[in-house]
C-alpha atoms as a PDB file:
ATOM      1  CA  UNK A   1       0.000   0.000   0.000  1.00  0.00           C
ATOM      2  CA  UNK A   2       1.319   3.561  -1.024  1.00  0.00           C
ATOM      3  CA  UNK A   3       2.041   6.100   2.119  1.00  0.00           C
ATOM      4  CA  UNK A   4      -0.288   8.741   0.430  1.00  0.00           C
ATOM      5  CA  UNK A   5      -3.039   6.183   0.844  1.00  0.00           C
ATOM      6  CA  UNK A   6      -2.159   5.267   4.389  1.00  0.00           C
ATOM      7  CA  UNK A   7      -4.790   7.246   7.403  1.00  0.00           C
ATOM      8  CA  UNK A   8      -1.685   7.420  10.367  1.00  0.00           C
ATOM      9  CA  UNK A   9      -3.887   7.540  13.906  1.00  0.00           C
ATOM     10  CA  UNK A  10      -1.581   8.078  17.180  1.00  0.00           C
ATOM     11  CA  UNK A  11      -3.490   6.274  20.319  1.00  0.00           C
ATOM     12  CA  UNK A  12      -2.126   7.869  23.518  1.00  0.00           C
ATOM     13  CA  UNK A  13      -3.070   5.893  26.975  1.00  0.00           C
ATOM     14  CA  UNK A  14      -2.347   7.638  30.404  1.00  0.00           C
ATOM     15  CA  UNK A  15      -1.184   5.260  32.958  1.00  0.00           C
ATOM     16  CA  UNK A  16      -0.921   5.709  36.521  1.00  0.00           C
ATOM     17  CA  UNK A  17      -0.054   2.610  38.413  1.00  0.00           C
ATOM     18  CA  UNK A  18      -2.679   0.760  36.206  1.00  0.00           C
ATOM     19  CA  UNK A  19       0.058  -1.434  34.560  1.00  0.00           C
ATOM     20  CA  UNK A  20      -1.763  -4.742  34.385  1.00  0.00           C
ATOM     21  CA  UNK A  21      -5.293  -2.773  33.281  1.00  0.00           C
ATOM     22  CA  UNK A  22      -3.094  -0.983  30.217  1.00  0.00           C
ATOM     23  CA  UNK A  23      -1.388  -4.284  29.047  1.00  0.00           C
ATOM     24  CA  UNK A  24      -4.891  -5.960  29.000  1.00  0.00           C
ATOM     25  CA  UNK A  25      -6.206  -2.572  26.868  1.00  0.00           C
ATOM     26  CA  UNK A  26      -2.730  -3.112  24.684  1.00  0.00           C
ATOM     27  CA  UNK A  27      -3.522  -6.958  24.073  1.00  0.00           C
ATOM     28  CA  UNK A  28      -7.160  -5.835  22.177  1.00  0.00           C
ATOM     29  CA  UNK A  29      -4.962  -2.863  20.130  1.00  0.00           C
ATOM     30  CA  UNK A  30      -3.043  -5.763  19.213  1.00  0.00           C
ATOM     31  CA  UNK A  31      -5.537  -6.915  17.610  1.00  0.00           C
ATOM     32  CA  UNK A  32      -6.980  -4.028  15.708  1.00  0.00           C
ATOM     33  CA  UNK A  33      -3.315  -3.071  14.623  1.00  0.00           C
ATOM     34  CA  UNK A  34      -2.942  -6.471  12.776  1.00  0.00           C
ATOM     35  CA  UNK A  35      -6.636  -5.861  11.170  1.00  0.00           C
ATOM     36  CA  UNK A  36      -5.987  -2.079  10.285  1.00  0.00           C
ATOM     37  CA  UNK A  37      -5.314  -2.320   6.508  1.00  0.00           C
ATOM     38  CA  UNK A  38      -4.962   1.235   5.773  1.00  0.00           C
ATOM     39  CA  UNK A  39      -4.690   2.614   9.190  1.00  0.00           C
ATOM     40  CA  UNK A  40      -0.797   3.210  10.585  1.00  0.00           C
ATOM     41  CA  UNK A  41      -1.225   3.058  14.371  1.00  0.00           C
ATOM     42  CA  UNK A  42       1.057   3.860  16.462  1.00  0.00           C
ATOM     43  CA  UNK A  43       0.299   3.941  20.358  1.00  0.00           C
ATOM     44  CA  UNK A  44       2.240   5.722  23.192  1.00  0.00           C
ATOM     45  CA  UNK A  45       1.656   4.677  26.697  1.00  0.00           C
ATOM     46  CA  UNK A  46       2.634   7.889  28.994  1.00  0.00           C
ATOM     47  CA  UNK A  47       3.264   6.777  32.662  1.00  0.00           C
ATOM     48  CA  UNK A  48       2.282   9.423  34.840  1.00  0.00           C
ATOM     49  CA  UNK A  49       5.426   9.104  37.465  1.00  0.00           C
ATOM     50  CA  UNK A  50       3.528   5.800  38.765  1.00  0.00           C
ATOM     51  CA  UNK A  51       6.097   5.078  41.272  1.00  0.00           C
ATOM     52  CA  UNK A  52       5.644   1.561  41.183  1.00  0.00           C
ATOM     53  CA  UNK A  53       6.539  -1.329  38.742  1.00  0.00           C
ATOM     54  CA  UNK A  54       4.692   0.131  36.148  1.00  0.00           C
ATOM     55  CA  UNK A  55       7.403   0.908  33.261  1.00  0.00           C
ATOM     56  CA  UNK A  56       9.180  -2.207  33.229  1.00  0.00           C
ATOM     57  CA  UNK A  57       6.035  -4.130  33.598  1.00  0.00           C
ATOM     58  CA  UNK A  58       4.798  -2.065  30.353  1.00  0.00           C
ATOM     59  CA  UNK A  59       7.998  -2.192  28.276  1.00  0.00           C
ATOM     60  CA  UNK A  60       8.388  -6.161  29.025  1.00  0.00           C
ATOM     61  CA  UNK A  61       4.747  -7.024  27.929  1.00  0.00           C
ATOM     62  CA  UNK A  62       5.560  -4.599  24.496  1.00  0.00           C
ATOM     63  CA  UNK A  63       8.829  -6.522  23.916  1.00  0.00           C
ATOM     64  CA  UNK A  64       7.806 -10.030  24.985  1.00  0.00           C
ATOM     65  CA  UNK A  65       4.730  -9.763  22.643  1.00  0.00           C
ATOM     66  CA  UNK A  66       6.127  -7.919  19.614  1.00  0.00           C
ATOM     67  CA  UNK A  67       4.304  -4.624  20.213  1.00  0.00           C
ATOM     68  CA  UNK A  68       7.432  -2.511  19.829  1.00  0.00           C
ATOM     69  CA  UNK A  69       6.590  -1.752  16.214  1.00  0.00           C
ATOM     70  CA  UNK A  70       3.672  -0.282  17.148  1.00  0.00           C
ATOM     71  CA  UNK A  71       3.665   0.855  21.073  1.00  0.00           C
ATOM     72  CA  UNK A  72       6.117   2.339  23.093  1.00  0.00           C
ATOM     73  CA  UNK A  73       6.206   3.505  26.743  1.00  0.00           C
ATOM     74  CA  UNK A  74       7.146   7.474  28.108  1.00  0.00           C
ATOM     75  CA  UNK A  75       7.942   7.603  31.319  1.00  0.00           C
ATOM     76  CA  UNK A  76       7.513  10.860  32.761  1.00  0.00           C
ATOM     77  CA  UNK A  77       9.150  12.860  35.563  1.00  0.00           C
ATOM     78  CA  UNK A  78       6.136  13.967  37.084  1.00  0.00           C
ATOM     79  CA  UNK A  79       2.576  13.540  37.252  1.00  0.00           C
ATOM     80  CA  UNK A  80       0.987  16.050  35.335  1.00  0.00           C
ATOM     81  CA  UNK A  81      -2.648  14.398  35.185  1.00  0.00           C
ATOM     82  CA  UNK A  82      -4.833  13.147  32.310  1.00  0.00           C
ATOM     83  CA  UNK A  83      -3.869  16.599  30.515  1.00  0.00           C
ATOM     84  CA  UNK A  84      -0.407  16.621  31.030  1.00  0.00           C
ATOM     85  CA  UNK A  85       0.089  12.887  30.536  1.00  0.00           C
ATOM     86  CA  UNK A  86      -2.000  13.411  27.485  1.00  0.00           C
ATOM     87  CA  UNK A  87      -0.085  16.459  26.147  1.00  0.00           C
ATOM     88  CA  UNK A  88       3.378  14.859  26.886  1.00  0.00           C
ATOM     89  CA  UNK A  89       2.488  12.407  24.544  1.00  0.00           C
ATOM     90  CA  UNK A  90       1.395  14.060  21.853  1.00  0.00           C
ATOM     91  CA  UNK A  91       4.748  16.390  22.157  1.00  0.00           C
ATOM     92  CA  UNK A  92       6.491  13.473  21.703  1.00  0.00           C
ATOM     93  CA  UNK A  93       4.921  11.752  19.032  1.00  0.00           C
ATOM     94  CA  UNK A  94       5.398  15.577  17.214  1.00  0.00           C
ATOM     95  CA  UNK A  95       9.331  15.516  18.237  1.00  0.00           C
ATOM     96  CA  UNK A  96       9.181  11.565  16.790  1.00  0.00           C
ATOM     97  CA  UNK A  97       8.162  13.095  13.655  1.00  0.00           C
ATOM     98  CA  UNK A  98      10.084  16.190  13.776  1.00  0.00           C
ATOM     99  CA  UNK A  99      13.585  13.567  13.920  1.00  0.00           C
ATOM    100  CA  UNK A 100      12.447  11.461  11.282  1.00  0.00           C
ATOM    101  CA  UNK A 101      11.711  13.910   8.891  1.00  0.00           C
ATOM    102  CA  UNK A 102      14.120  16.497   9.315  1.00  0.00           C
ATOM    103  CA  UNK A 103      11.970  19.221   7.498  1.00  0.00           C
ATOM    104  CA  UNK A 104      10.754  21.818  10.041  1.00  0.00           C
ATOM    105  CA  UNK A 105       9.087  21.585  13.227  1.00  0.00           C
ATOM    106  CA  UNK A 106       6.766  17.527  13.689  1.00  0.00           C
ATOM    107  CA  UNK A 107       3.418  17.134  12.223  1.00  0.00           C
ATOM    108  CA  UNK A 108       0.887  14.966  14.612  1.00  0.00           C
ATOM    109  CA  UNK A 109      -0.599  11.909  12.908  1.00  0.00           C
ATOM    110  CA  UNK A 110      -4.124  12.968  10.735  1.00  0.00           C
ATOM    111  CA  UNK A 111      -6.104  11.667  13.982  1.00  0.00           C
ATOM    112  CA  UNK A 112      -5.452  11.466  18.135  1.00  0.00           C
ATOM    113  CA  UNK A 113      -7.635   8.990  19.877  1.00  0.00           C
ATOM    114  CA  UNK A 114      -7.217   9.304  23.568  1.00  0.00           C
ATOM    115  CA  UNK A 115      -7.874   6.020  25.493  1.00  0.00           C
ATOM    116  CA  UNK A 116      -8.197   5.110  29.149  1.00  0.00           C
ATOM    117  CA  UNK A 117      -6.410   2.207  30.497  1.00  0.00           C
ATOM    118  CA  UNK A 118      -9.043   0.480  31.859  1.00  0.00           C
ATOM    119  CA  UNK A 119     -10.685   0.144  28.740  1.00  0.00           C
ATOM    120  CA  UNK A 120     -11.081  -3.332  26.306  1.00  0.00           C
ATOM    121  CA  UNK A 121     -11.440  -2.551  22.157  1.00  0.00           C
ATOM    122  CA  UNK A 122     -14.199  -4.209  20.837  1.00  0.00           C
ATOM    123  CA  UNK A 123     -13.294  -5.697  17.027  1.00  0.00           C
ATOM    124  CA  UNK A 124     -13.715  -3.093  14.514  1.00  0.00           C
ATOM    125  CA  UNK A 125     -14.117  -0.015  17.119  1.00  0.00           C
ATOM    126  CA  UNK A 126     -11.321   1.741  15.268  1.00  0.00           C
ATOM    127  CA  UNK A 127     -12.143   1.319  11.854  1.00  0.00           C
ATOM    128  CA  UNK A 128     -15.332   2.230  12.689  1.00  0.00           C
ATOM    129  CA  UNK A 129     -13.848   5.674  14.277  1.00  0.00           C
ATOM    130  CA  UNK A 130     -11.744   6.106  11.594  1.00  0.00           C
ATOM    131  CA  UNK A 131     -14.386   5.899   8.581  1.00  0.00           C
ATOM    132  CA  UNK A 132     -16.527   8.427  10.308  1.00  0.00           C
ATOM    133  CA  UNK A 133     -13.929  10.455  10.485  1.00  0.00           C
ATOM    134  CA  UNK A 134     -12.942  10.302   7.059  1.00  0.00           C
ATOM    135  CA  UNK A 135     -16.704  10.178   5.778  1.00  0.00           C
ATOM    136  CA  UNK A 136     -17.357  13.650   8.110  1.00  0.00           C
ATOM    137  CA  UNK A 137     -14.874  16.118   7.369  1.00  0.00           C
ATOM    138  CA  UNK A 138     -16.437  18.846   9.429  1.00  0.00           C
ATOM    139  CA  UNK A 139     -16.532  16.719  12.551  1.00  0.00           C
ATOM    140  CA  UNK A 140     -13.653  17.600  14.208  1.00  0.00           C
ATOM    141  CA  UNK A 141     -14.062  15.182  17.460  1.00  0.00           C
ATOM    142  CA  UNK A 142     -15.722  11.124  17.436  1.00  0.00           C
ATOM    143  CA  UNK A 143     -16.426   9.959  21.126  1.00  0.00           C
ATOM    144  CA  UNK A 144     -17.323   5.941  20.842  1.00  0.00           C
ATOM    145  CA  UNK A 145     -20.069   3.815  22.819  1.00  0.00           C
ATOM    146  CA  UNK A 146     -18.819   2.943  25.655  1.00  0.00           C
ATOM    147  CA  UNK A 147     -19.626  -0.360  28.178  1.00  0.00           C
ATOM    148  CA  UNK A 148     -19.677  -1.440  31.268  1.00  0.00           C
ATOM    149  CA  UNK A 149     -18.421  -5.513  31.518  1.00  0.00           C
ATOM    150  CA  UNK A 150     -21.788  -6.890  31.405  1.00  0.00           C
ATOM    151  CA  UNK A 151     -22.345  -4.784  27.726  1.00  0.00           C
ATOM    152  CA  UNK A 152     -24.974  -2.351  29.291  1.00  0.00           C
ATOM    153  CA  UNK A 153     -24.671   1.114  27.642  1.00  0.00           C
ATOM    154  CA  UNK A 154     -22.483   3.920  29.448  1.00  0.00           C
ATOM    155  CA  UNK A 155     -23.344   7.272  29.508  1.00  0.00           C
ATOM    156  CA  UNK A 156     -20.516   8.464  26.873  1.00  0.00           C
ATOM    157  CA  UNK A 157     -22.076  11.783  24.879  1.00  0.00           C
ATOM    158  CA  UNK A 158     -23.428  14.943  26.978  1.00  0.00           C
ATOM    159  CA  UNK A 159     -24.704  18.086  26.625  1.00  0.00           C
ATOM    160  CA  UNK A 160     -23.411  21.409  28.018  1.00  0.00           C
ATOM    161  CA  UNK A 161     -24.554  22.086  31.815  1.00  0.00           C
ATOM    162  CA  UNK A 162     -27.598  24.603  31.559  1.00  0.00           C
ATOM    163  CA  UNK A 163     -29.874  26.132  34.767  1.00  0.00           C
ATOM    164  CA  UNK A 164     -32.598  23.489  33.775  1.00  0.00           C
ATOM    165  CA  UNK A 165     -30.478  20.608  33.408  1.00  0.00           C
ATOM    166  CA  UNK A 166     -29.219  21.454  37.195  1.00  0.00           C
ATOM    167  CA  UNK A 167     -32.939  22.442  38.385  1.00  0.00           C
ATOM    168  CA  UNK A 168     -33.461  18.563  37.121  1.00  0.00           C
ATOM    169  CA  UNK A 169     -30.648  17.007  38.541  1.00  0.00           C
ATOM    170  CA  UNK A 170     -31.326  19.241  41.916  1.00  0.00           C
ATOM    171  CA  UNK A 171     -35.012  17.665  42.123  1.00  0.00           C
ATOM    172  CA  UNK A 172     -34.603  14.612  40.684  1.00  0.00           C
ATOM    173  CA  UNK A 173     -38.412  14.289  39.728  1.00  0.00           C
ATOM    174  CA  UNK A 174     -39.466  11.742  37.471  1.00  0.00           C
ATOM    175  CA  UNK A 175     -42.338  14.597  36.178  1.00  0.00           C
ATOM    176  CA  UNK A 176     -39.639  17.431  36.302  1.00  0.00           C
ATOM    177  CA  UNK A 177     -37.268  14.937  34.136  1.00  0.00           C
ATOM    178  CA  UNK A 178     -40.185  14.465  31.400  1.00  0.00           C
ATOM    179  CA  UNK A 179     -40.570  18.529  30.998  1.00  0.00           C
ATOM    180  CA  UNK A 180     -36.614  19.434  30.755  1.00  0.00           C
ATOM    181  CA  UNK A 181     -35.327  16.131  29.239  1.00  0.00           C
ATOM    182  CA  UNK A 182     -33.937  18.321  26.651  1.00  0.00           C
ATOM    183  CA  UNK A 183     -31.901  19.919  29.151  1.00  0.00           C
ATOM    184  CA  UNK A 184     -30.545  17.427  30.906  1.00  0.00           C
ATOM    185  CA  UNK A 185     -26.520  16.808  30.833  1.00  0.00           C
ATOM    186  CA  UNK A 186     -26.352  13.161  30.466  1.00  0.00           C
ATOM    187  CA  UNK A 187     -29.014  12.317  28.060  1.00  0.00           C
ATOM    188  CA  UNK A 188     -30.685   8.386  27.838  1.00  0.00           C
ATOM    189  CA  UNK A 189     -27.907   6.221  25.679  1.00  0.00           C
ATOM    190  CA  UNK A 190     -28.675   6.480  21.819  1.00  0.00           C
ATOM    191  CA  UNK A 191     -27.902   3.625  18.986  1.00  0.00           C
ATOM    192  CA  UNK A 192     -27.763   5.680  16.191  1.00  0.00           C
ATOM    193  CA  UNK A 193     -24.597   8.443  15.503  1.00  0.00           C
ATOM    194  CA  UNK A 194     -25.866  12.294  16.155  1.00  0.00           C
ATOM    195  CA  UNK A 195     -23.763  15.512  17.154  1.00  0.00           C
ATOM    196  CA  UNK A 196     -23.413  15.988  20.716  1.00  0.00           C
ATOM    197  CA  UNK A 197     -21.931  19.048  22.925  1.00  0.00           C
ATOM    198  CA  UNK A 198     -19.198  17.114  24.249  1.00  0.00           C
ATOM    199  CA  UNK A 199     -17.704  13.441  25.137  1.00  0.00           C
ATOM    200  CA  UNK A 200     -16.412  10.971  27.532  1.00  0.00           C
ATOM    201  CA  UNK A 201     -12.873  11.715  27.751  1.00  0.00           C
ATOM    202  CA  UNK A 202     -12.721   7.456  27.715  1.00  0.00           C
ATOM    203  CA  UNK A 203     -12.116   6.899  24.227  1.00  0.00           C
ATOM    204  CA  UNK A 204     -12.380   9.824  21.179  1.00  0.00           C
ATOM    205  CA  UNK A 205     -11.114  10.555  18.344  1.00  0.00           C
ATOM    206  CA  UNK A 206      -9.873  14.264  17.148  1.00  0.00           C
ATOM    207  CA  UNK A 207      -8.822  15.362  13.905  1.00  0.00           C
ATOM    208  CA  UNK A 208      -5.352  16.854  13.893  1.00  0.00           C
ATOM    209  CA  UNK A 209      -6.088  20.333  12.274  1.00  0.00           C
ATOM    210  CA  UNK A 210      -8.562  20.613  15.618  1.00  0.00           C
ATOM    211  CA  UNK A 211      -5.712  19.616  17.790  1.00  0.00           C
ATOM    212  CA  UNK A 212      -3.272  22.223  16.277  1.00  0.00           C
ATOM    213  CA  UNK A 213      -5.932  24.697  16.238  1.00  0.00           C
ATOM    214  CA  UNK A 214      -6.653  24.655  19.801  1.00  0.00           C
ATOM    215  CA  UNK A 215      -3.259  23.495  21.421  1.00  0.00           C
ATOM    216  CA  UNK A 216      -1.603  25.538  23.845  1.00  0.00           C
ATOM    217  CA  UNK A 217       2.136  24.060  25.098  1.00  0.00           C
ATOM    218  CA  UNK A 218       2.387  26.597  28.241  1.00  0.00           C
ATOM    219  CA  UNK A 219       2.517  25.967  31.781  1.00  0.00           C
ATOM    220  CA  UNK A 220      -0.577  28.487  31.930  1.00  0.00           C
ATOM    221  CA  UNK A 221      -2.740  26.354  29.323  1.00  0.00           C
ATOM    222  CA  UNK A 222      -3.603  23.357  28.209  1.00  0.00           C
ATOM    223  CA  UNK A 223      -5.331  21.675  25.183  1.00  0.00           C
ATOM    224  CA  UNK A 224      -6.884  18.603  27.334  1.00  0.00           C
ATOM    225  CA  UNK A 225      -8.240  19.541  30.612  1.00  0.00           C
ATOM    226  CA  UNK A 226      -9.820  17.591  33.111  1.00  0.00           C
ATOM    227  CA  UNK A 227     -11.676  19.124  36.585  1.00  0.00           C
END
């Protein structure tokens, strides 16, 4: 396959003393990686100054299962939190780039998907990503269904808090819930794909002009931020 053809996707995990949840997330990108066709993954695994066992625990399940190709471990000083850890990363991957290339400053990969560690990949939940992506060019962010172990529907797409969507949450009223339903953050699970205010920072997918577009590398800012 031709590199002009080829979709490049960078998959950045935050772990924080979570080693043996990541590897288990790792084994089921494992398996998407070998099914990806024209998809070039590539997966960084920041380690948000665990303090335990956590790097060499990573780096020898990579190694002893021939990730290495495709996943790589950044241990970090410091723990920054899910935006540092995030934006670490994704400096990286850019200075990655930036060596390879030698031609000015490191392009990110066409798409970001940030993934928890606790998380399992069903079959096909990348491609999937990816084609709406591709199919959508004015959606700049993809959020994915998400499920608890027994397959029952998480709460993954939300809208923006309002006054009636607290007023409802404040009561809790079946009655009051009926009037302001459209007002209410978390919204009943859907099957079907529709636009959304925002997503579960779990597992989403953002289109790299977005990222560039709202990245900030300061101390004062950040692009991913989590209260």
């Amino acid at each position: 396959m031709s590199a002009d053809k080829t979709i490049s996707l960078l998959i950045v995990i935050v772990n924080y003393r979570t080693a043996g949840l990541t590897i288990e997330c790792l084994q089921t990108l494992a398996e998407e990686v070998a099914q990806a066709g024209d998809i070039s993954i590539q997966v960084i695994v920041a380690d948000n100054a665990s303090g335990d066992d956590s790097v060499p625990q990573l780096e020898n399940a990579i190694q002893s299962h021939g990730w290495s190709h495709w996943a790589g471990v950044l241990p970090l000083a410091t723990n920054s939190g899910f935006a540092g850890g995030n934006n670490a990363a994704i400096r990286a991957a850019m200075q990655q780039d930036q060596n390879a290339s030698s031609q000015g400053p490191g392009r990110l990969p066409e798409y970001v998907m940030l993934l928890n560690p606790d998380t399992l990949v069903r079959p096909g939940a990348i491609r999937t990503l990816v084609n709406f992506m591709q199919a959508n060019p004015k959606a700049g962010i993809a959020g994915s269904r998400l499920e608890h172990p027994d397959s029952s529907p998480q709460n993954s797409a939300f809208r923006f808090p309002n006054f009636w969507g607290e007023v409802d949450a404040g009561l809790a009223w079946g009655l009051i819930t009926m009037v302001l339903h459209r007002h209410v953050t978390a919204p009943p699970v859907r099957l079907e794909t529709y636009a959304t205010d925002w997503v579960s920072g779990a597992c989403f997918v953002i289109r790299r002009r977005c990222w560039n577009r709202w990245a900030c590398w300061t101390k004062a800012t950040s692009c991913i931020t989590k209260k």
